[in-house]
N, C-alpha and C. Protein backbone atom coordinates (compact mmCIF):
# COMPACT_ATOMS: atom_id res chain seq x y z
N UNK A 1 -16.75 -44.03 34.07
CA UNK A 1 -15.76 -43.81 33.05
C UNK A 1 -14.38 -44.14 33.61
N UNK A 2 -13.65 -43.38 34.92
CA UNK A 2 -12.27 -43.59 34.70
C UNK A 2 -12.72 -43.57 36.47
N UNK A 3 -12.27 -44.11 37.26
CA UNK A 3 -12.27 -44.32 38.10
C UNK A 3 -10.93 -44.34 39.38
N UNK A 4 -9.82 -43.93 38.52
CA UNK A 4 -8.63 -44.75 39.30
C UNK A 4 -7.43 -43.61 38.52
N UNK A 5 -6.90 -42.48 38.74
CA UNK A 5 -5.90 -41.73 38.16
C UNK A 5 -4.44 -41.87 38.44
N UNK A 6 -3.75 -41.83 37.99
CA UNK A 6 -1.80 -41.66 38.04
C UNK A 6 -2.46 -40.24 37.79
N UNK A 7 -1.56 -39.72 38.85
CA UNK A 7 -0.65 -38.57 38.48
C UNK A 7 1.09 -38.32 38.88
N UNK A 8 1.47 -38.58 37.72
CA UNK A 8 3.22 -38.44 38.22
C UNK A 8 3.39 -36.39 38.41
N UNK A 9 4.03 -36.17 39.36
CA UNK A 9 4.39 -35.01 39.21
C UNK A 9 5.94 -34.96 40.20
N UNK A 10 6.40 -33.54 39.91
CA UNK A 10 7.46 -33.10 41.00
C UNK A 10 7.11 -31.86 41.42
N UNK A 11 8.36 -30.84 41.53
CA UNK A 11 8.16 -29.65 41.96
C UNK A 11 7.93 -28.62 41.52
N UNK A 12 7.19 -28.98 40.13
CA UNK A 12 7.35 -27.14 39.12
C UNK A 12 5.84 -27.35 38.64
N UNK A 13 5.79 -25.57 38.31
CA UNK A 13 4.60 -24.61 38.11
C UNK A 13 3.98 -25.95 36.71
N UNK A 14 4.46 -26.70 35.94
CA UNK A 14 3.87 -27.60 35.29
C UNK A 14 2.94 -28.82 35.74
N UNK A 15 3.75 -28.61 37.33
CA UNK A 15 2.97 -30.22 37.63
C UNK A 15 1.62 -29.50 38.57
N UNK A 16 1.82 -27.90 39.08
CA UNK A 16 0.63 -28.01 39.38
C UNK A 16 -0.29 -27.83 38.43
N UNK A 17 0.06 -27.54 37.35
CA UNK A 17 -1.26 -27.97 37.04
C UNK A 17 -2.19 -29.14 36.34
N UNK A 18 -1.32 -30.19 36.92
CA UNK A 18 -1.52 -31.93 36.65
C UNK A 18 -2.13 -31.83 37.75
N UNK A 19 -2.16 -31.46 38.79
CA UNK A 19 -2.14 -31.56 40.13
C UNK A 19 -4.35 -31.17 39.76
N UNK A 20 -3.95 -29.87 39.80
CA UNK A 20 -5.54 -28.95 39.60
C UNK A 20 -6.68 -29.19 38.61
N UNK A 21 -5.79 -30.08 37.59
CA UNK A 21 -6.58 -30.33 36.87
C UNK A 21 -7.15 -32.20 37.26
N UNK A 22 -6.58 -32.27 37.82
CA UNK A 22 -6.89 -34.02 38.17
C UNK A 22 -7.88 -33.73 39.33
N UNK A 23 -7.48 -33.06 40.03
CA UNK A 23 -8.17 -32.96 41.11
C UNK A 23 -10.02 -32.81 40.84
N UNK A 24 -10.04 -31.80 40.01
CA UNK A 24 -11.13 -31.46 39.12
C UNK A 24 -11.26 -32.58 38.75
N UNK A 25 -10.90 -32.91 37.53
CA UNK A 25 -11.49 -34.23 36.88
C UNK A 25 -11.77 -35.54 38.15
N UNK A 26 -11.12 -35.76 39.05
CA UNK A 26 -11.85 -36.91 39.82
C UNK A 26 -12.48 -36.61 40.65
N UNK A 27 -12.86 -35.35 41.27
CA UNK A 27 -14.00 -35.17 41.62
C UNK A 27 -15.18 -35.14 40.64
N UNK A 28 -15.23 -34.64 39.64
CA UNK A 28 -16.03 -34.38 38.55
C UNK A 28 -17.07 -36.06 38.36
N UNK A 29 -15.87 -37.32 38.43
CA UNK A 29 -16.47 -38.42 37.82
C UNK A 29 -16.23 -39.23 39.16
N UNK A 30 -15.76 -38.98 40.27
CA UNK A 30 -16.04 -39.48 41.64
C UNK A 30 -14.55 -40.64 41.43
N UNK A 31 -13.75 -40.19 41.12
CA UNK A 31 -12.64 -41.13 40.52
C UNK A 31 -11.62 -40.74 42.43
N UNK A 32 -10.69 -41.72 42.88
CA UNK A 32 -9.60 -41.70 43.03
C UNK A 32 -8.39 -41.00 42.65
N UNK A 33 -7.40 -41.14 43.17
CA UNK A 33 -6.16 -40.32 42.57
C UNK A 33 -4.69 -41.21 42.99
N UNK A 34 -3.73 -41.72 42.58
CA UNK A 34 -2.35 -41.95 42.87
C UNK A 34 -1.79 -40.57 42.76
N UNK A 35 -1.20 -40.08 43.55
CA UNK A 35 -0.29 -39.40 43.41
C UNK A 35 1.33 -40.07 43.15
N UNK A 36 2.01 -39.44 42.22
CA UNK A 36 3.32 -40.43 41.79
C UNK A 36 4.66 -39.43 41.65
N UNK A 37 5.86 -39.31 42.27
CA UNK A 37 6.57 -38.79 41.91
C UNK A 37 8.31 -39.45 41.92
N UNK A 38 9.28 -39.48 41.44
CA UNK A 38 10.18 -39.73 41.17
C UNK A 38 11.35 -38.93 41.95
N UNK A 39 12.02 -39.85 42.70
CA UNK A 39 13.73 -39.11 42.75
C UNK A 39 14.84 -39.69 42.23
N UNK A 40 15.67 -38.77 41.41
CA UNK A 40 17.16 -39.25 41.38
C UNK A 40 17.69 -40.18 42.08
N UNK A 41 18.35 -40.99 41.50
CA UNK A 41 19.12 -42.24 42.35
C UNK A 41 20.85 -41.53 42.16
N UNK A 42 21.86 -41.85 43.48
CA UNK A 42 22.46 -41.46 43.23
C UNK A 42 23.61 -41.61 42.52
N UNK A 43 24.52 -40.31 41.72
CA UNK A 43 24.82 -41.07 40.39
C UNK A 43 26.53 -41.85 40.67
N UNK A 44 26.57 -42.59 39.64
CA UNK A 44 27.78 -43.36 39.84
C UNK A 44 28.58 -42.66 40.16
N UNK A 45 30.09 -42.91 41.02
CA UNK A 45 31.23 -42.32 41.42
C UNK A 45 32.16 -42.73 40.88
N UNK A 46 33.01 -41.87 39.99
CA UNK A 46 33.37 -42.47 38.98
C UNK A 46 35.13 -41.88 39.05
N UNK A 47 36.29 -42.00 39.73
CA UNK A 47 37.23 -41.43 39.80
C UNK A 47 38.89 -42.32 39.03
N UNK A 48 39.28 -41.91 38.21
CA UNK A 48 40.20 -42.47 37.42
C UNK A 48 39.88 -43.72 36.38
N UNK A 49 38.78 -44.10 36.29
CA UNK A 49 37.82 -44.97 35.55
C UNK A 49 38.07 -46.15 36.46
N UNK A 50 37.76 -45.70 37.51
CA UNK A 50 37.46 -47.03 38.64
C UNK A 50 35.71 -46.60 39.67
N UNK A 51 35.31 -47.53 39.25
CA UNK A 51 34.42 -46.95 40.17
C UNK A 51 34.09 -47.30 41.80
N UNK A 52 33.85 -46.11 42.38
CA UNK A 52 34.00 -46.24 43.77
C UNK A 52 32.47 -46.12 44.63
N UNK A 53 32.70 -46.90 45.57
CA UNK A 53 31.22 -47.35 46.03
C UNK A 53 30.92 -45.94 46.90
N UNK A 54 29.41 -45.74 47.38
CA UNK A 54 29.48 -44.42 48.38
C UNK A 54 29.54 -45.15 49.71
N UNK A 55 29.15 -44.29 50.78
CA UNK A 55 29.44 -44.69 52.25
C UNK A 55 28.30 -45.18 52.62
N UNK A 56 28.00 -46.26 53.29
CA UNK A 56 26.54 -46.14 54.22
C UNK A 56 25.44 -45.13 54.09
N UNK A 57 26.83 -43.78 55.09
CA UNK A 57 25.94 -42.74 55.28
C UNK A 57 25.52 -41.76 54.24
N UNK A 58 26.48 -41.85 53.19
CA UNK A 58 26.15 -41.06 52.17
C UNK A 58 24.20 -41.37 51.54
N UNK A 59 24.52 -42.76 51.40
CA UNK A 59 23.35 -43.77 50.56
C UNK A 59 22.13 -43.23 51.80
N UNK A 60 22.74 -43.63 53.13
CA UNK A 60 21.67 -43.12 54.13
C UNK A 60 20.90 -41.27 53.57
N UNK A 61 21.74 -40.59 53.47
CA UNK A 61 21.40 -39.29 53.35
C UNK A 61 21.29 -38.98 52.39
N UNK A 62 21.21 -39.46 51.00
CA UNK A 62 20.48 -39.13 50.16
C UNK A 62 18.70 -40.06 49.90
N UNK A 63 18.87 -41.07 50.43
CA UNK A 63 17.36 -41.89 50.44
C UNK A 63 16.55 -40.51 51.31
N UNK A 64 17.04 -40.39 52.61
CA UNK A 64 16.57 -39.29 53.40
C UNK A 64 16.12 -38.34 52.94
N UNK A 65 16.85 -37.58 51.91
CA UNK A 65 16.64 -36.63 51.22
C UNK A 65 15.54 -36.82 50.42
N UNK A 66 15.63 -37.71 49.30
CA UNK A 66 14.77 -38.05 48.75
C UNK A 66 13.15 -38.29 49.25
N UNK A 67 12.83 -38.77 50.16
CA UNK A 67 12.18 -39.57 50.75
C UNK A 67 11.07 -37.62 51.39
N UNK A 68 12.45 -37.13 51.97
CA UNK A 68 11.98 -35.57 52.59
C UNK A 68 11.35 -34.84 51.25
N UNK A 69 11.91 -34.77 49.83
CA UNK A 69 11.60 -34.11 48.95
C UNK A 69 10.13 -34.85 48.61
N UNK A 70 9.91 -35.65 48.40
CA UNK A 70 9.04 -36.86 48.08
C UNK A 70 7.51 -36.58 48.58
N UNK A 71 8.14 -36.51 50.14
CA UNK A 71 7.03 -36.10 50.87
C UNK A 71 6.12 -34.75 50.96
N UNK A 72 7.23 -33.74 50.67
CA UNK A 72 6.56 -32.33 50.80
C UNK A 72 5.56 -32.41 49.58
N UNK A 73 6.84 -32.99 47.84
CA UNK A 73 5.38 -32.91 47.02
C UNK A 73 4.06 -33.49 47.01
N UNK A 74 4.32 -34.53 47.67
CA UNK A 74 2.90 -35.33 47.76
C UNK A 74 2.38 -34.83 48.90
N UNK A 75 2.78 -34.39 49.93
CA UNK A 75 1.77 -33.58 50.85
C UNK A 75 1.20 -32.62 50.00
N UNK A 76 1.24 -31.55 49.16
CA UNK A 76 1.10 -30.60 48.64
C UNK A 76 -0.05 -30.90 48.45
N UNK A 77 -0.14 -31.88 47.09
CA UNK A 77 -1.10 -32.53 46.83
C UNK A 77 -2.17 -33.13 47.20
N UNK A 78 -1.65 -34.03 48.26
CA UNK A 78 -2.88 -34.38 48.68
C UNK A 78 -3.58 -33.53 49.68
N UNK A 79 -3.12 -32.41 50.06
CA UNK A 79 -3.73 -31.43 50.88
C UNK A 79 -5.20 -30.57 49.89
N UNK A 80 -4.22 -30.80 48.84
CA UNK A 80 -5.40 -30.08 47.73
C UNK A 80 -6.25 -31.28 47.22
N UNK A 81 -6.20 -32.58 47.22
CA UNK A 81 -7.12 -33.59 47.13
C UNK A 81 -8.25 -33.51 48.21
N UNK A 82 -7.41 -34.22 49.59
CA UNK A 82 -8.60 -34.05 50.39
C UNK A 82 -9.13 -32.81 50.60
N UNK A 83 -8.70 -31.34 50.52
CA UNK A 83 -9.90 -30.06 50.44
C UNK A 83 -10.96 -30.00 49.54
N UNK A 84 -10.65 -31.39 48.40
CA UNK A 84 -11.39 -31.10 47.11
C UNK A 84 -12.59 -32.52 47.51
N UNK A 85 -12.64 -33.22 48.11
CA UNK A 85 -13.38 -34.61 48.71
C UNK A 85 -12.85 -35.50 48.22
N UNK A 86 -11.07 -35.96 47.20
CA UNK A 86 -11.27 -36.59 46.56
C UNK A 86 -10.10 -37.71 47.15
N UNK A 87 -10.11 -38.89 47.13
CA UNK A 87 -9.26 -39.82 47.62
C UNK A 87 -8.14 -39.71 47.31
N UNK A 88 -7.31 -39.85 47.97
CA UNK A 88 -5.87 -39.31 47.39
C UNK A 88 -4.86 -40.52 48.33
N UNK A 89 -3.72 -41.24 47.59
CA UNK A 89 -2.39 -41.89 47.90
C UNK A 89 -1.55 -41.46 46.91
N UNK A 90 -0.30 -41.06 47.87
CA UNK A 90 0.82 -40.97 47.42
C UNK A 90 1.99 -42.13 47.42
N UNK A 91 2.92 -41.83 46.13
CA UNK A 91 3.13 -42.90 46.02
C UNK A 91 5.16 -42.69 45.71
N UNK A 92 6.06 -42.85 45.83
CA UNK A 92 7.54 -42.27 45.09
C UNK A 92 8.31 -43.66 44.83
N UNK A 93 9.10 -43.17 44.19
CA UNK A 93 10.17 -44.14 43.83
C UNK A 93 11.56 -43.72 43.76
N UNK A 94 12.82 -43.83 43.62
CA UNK A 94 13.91 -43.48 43.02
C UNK A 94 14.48 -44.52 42.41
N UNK A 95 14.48 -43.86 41.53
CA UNK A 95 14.73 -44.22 40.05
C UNK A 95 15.06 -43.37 39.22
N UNK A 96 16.39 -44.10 38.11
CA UNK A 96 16.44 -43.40 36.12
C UNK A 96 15.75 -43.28 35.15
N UNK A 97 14.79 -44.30 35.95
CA UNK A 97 13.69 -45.49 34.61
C UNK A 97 12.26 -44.41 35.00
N UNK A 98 12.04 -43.44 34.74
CA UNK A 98 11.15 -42.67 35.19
C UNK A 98 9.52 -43.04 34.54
N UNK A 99 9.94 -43.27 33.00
CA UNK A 99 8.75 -43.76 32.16
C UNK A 99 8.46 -44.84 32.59
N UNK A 100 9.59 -45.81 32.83
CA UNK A 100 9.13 -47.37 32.98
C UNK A 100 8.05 -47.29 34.68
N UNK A 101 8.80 -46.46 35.19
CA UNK A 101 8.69 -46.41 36.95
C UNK A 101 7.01 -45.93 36.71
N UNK A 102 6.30 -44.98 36.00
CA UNK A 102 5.03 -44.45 35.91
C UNK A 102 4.26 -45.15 35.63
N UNK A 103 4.56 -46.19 33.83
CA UNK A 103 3.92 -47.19 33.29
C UNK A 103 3.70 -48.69 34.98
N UNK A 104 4.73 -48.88 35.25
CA UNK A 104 4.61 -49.75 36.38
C UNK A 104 3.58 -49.15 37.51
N UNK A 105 3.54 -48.15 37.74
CA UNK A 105 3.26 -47.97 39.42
C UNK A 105 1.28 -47.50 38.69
N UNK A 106 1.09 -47.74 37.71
CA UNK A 106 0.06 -47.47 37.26
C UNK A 106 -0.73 -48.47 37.41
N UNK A 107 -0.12 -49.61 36.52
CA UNK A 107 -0.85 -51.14 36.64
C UNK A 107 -0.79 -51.78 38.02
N UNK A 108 0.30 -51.48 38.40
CA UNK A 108 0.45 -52.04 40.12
C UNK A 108 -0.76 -51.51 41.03
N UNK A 109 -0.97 -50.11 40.85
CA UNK A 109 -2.13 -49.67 41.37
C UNK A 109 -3.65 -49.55 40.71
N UNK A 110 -3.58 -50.21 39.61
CA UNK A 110 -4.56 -50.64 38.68
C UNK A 110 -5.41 -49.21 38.62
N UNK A 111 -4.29 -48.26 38.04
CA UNK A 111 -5.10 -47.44 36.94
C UNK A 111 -5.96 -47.30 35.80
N UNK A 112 -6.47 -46.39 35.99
CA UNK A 112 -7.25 -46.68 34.31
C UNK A 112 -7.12 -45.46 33.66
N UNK A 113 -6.28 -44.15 33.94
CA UNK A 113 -6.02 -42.99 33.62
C UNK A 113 -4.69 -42.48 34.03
N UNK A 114 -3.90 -41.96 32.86
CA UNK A 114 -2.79 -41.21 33.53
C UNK A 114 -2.30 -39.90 33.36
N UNK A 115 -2.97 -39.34 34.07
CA UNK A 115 -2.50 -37.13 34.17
C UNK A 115 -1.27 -36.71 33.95
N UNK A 116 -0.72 -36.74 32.86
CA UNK A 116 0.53 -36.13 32.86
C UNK A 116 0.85 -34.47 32.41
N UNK A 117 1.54 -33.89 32.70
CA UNK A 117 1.63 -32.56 32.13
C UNK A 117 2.75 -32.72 31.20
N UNK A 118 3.06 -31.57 30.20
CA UNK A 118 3.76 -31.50 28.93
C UNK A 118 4.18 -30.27 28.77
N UNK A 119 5.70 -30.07 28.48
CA UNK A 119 6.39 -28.84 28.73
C UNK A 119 5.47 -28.65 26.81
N UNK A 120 5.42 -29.47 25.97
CA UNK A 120 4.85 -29.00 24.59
C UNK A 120 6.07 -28.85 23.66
N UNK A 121 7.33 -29.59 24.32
CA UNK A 121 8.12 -29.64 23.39
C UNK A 121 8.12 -30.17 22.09
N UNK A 122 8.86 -29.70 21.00
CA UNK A 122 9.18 -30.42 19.53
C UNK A 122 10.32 -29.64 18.38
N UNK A 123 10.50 -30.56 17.62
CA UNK A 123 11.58 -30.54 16.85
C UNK A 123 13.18 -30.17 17.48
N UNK A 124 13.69 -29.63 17.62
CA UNK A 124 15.34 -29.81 18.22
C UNK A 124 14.83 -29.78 19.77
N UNK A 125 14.40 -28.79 20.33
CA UNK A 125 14.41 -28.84 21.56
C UNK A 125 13.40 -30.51 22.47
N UNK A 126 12.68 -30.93 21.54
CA UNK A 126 12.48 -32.24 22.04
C UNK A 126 13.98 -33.59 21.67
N UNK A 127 14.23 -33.12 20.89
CA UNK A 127 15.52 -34.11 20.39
C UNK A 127 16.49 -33.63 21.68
N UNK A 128 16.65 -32.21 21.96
CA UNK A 128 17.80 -32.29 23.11
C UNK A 128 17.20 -33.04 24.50
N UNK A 129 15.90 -32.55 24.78
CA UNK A 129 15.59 -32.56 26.39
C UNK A 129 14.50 -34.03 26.24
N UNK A 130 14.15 -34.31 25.03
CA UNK A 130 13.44 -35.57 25.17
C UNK A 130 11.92 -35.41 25.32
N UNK A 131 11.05 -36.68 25.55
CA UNK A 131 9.86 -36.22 25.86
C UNK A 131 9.64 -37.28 26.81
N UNK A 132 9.25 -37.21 27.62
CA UNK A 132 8.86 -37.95 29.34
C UNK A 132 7.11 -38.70 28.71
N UNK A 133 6.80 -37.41 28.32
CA UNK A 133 4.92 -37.86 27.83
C UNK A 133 5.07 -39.32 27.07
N UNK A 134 5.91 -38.18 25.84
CA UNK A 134 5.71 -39.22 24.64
C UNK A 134 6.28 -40.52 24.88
N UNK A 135 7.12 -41.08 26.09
CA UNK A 135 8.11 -42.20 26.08
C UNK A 135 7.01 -42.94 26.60
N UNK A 136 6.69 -42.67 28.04
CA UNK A 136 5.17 -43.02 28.17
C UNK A 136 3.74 -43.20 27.65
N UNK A 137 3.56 -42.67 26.86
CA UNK A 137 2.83 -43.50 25.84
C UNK A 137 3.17 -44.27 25.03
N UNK A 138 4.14 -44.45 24.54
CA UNK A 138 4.46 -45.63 24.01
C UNK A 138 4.58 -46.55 24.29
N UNK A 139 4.82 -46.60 25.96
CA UNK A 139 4.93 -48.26 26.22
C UNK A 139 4.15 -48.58 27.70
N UNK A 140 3.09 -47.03 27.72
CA UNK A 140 2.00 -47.75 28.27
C UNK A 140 0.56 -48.25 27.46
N UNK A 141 -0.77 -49.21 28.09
CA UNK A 141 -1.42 -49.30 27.25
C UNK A 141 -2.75 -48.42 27.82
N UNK A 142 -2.52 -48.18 28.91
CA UNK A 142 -3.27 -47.06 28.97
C UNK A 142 -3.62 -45.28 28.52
N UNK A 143 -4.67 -45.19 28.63
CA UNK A 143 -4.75 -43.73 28.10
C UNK A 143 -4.33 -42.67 29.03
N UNK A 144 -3.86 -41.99 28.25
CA UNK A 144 -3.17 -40.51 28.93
C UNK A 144 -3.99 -39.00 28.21
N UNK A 145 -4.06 -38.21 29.62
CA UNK A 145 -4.28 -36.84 29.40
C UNK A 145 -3.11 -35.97 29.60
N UNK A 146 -3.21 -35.65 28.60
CA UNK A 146 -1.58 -34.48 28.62
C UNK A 146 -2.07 -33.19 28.78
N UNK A 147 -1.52 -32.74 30.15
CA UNK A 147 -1.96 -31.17 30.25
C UNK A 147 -1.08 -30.37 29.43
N UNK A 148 -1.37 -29.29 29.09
CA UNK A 148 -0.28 -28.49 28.36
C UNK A 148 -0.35 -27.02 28.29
């Protein structure tokens, strides 16, 4: 059936359980796993409506950062993959383009499933905070499981 999973996650009580429930499901059907998560890029510097470039070291120490945050979540994970027998790569990016960045790193790694979790937002409070799921399905063509 599905052989090959995305899971995008970060650091909250939502993504574990993208995390627990994938894990399950690809052991279940002997499937693989991407692990996928996203960091902030850092944001424009913007002083008198001129914009100003950062330092080397700044750019240095936030990739760092990133890269450190990146790692703990996907260690997490795949600590609970391989306890579970199940193949596990991790995978990050930084990036704004978070939907586009998931839909991409899916086909790149030739998924055929993508685990996402869902805060279950709708009506104003999806209009303020958006929907991450729903943007992603729309402009992927693969199928998605939405935990919720």
């Amino acid at each position: 059936m599905y052989e090959h999973l995305l899971v995008p996650v970060d650091d909250s009580e939502l993504s574990d359980k993208a995390i627990e429930t994938s894990v399950g499901l690809a052991k279940l059907l002997g499937a693989s796993i991407t692990g996928f998560t996203v960091e902030p890029p850092l944001p424009p510097m913007v002083m008198e409506q001129v914009a100003i470039a950062y330092t080397a070291a700044t750019i240095q120490d936030h990739q760092s950062s990133c890269e450190a945050h990146a790692r703990k979540v996907l260690k997490r994970f795949a600590d609970r993959a391989v306890e579970a027998g199940v193949h596990f790569d991790g995978q990050f990016m930084v990036t704004e383009g978070i939907q586009q960045a998931i839909v991409d790193v899916a086909v790149r790694q030739k998924c055929d499933l993508i685990v996402m979790a869902s805060h279950g937002r709708h009506g104003f409070d999806a209009l303020i905070h958006g929907s991450l799921t729903k943007s992603v399905l729309s402009h992927s063509k693969l199928p998605l499981l939405i935990i919720h």
